[in-house]
Protein backbone atom coordinates (compact mmCIF):
# COMPACT_ATOMS: atom_id res chain seq x y z
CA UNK A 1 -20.86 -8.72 -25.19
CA UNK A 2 -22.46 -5.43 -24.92
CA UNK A 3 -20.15 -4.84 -21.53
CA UNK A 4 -17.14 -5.64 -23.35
CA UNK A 5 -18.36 -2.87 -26.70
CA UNK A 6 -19.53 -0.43 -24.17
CA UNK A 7 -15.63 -0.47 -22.91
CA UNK A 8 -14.15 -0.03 -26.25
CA UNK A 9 -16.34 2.77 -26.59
CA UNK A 10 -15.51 4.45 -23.61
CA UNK A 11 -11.56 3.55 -24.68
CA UNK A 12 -12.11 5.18 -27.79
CA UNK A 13 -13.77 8.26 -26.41
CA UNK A 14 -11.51 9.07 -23.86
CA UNK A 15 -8.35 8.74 -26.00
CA UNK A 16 -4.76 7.83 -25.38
CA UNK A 17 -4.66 8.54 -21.73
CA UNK A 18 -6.60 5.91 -20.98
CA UNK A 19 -3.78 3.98 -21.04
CA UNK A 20 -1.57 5.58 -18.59
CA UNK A 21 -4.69 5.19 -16.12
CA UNK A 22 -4.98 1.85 -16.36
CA UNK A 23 -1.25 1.23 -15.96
CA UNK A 24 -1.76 3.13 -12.80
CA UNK A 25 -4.80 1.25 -11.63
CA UNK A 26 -2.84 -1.98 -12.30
CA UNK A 27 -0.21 -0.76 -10.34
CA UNK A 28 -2.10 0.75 -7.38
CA UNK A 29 -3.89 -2.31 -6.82
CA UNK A 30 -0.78 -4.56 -7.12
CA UNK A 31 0.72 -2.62 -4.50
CA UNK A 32 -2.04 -2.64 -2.15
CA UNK A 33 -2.90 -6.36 -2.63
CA UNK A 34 1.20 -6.88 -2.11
CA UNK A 35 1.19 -4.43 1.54
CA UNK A 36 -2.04 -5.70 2.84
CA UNK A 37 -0.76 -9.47 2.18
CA UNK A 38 2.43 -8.78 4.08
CA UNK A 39 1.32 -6.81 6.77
CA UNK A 40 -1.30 -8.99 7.43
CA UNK A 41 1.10 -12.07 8.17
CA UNK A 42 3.27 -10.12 10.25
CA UNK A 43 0.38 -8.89 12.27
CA UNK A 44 -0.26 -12.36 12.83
CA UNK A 45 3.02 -13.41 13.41
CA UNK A 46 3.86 -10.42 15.79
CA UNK A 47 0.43 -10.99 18.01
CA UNK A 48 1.37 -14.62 18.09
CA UNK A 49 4.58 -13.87 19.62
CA UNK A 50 3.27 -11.29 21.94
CA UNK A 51 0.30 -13.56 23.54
CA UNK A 52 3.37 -16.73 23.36
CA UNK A 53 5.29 -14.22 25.34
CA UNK A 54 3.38 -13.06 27.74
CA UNK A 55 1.91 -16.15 28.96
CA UNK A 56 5.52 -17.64 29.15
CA UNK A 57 6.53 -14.41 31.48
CA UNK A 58 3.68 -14.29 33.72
CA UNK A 59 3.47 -18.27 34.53
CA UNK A 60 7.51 -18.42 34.69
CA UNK A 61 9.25 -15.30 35.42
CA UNK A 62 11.45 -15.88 32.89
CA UNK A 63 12.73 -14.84 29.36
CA UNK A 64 9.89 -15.10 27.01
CA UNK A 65 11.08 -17.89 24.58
CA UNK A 66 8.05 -17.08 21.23
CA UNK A 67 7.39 -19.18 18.86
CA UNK A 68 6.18 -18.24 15.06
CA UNK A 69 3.85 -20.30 13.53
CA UNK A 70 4.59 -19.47 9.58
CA UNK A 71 7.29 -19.05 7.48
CA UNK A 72 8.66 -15.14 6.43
CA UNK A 73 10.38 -12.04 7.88
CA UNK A 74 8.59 -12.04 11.34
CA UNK A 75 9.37 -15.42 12.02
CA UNK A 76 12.71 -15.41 11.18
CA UNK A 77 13.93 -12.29 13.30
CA UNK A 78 11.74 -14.53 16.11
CA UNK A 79 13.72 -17.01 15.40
CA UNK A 80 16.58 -15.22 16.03
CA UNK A 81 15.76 -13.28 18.98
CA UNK A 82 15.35 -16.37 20.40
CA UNK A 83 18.70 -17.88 19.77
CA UNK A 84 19.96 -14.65 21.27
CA UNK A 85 18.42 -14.28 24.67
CA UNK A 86 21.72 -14.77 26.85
CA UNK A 87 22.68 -12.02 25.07
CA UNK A 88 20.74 -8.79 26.00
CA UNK A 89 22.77 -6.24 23.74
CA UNK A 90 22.25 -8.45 20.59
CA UNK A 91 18.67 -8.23 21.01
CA UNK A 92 18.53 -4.90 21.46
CA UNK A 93 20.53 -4.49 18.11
CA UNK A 94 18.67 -7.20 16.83
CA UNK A 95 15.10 -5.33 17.57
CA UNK A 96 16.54 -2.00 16.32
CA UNK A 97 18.34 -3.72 12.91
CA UNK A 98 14.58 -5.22 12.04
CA UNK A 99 12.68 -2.27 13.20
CA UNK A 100 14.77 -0.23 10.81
CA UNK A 101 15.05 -2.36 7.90
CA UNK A 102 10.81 -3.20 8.18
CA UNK A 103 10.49 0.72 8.13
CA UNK A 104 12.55 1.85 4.87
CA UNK A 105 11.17 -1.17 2.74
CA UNK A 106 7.01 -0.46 4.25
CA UNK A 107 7.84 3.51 3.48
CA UNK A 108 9.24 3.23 0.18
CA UNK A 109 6.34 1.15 -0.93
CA UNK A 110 4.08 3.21 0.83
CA UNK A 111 5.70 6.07 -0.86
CA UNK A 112 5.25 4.82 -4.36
CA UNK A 113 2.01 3.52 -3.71
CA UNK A 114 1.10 7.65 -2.73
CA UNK A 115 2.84 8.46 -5.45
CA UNK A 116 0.56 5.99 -7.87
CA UNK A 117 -2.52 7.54 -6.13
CA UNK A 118 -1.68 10.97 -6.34
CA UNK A 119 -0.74 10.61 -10.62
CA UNK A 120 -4.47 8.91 -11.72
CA UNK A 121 -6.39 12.26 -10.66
CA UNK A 122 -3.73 13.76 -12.47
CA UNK A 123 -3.84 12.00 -15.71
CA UNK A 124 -7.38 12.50 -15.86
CA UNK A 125 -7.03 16.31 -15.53
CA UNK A 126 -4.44 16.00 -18.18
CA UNK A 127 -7.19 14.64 -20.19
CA UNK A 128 -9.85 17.62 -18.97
CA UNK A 129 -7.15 19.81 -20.60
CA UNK A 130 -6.87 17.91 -23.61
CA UNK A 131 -10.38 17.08 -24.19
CA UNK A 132 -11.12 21.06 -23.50
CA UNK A 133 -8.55 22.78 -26.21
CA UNK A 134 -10.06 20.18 -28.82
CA UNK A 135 -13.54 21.40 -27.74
CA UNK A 136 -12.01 25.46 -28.23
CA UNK A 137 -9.99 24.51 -31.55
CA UNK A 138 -13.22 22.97 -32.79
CA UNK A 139 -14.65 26.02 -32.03
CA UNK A 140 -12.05 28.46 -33.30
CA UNK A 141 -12.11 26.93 -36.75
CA UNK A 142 -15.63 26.37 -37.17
CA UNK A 143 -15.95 23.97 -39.14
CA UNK A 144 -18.24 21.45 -41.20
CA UNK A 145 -17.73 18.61 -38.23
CA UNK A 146 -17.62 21.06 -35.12
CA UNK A 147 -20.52 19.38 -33.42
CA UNK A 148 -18.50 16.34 -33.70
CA UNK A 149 -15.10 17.70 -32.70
CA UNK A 150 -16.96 19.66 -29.96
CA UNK A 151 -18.21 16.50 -28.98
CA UNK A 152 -15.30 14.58 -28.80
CA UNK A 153 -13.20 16.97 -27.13
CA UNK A 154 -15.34 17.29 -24.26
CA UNK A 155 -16.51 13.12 -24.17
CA UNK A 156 -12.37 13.17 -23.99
CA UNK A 157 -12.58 15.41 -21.22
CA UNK A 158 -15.45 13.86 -18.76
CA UNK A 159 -14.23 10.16 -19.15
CA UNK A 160 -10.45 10.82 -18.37
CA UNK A 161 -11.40 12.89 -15.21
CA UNK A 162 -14.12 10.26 -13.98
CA UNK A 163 -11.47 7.63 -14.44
CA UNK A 164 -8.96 9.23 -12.83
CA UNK A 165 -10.85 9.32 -9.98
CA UNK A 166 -12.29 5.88 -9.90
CA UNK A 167 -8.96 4.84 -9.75
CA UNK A 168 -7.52 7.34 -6.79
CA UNK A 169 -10.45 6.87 -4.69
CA UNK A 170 -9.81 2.64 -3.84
CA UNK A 171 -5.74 3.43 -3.71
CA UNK A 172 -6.40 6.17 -1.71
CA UNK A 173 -8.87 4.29 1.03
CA UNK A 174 -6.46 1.26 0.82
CA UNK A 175 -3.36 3.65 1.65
CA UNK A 176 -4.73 4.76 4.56
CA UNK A 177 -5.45 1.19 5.90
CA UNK A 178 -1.91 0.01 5.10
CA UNK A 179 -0.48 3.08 7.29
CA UNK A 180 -3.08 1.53 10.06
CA UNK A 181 -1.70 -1.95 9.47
CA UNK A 182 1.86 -0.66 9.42
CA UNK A 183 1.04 1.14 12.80
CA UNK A 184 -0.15 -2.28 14.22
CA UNK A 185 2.79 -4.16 13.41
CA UNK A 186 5.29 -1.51 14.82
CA UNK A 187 3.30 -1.20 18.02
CA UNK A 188 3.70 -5.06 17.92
CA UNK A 189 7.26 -4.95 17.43
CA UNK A 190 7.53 -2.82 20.48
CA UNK A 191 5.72 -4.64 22.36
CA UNK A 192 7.56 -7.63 21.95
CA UNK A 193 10.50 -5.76 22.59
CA UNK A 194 8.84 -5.01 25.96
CA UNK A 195 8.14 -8.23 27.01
CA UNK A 196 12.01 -9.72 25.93
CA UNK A 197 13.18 -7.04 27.53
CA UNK A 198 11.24 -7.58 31.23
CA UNK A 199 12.21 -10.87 30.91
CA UNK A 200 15.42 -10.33 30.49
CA UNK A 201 15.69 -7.67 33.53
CA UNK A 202 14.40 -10.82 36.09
CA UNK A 203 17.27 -13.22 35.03
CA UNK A 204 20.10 -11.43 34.27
């Protein structure tokens, strides 16, 4: 109980922005939850493949038929790949269609999810600003309730900036583990690609 009225106070001392940061923190965490989920499974998927493949190529001497083990993108482009290997020049258009395609849709949401990061700190010095010209019009006018005003203006001011940056500082630690996930699963990818490909060279 006294969490939940220590809240509202804070919500009611730090004003309308508030709200705008906490549609931002929704979002930022969304987003990471979403990236880390995916990336995650194609991680999986992709070292899967690559330990499927190169057992198959160093006990055979053949084309690395994978396997996936789940269902979503990875495992259907193995799928794929796999229906293709008489074909070399389909996999290599295969490998660069998904490479490419992987790529835009990982850097757009990375891009928004930077973009989400970069407004909270923002919106909280939006609120400094705020919180500081009620402080100076409380003191220009001088009036009966300046304390108060004064007081309000710069409560507005601390709370917006401190949650502003509560809310930057997870997105912005999780951002730079999704690019290190996203780095894993294109390094993957290429490996794969490597081990198809050698394959590939020793029966065709």
């Amino acid at each position: 109980m006294d969490l939940i009225k220590d809240c509202f106070l804070y919500w009611e001392k730090g004003g309308l922005l508030l709200l705008p940061i906490g549609i931002v923190c929704f979002f930022i965490w969304a987003y990471m939850i979403r990236l880390n989920k995916s990336l995650k499974a194609a991680i999986f998927s992709l070292t899967h493949a690559v330990r499927k493949g190169e057992q198959t190529f160093s006990i055979n001497n053949k084309v690395p038929r994978v396997t996936s083990i789940e269902k979503g993108p990875v495992p259907g482009f193995i799928d794929q790949v796999n229906q293709c290997l008489s074909s070399p020049e389909k996999i290599e258009r295969l490998f660069d269609n998904f490479q490419r395609q992987e790529k835009a849709v990982y850097e757009r949401d990375m891009s928004v999810l930077q973009a989400l990061v970069t407004a909270s700190p923002l919106l909280g010095l939006l609120g400094t600003v705020m919180g500081m010209i009620s402080t100076f019009n409380a003191l220009a006018y001088k009036s009966a309730g300046m304390t108060e005003l004064m007081a309000s203006g710069i409560s507005q001011a601390l709370i917006t900036t401190k949650f502003g940056l509560v809310v930057a500082l997870p997105g912005l630690f999780g951002l730079s583990v999704i690019r290190r996930q996203f780095k894993t699963q294109q390094t993957l990818l290429s490996s794969l690609r490597h081990h198809i490909t050698s394959g590939k060279k020793g029966n065709f």
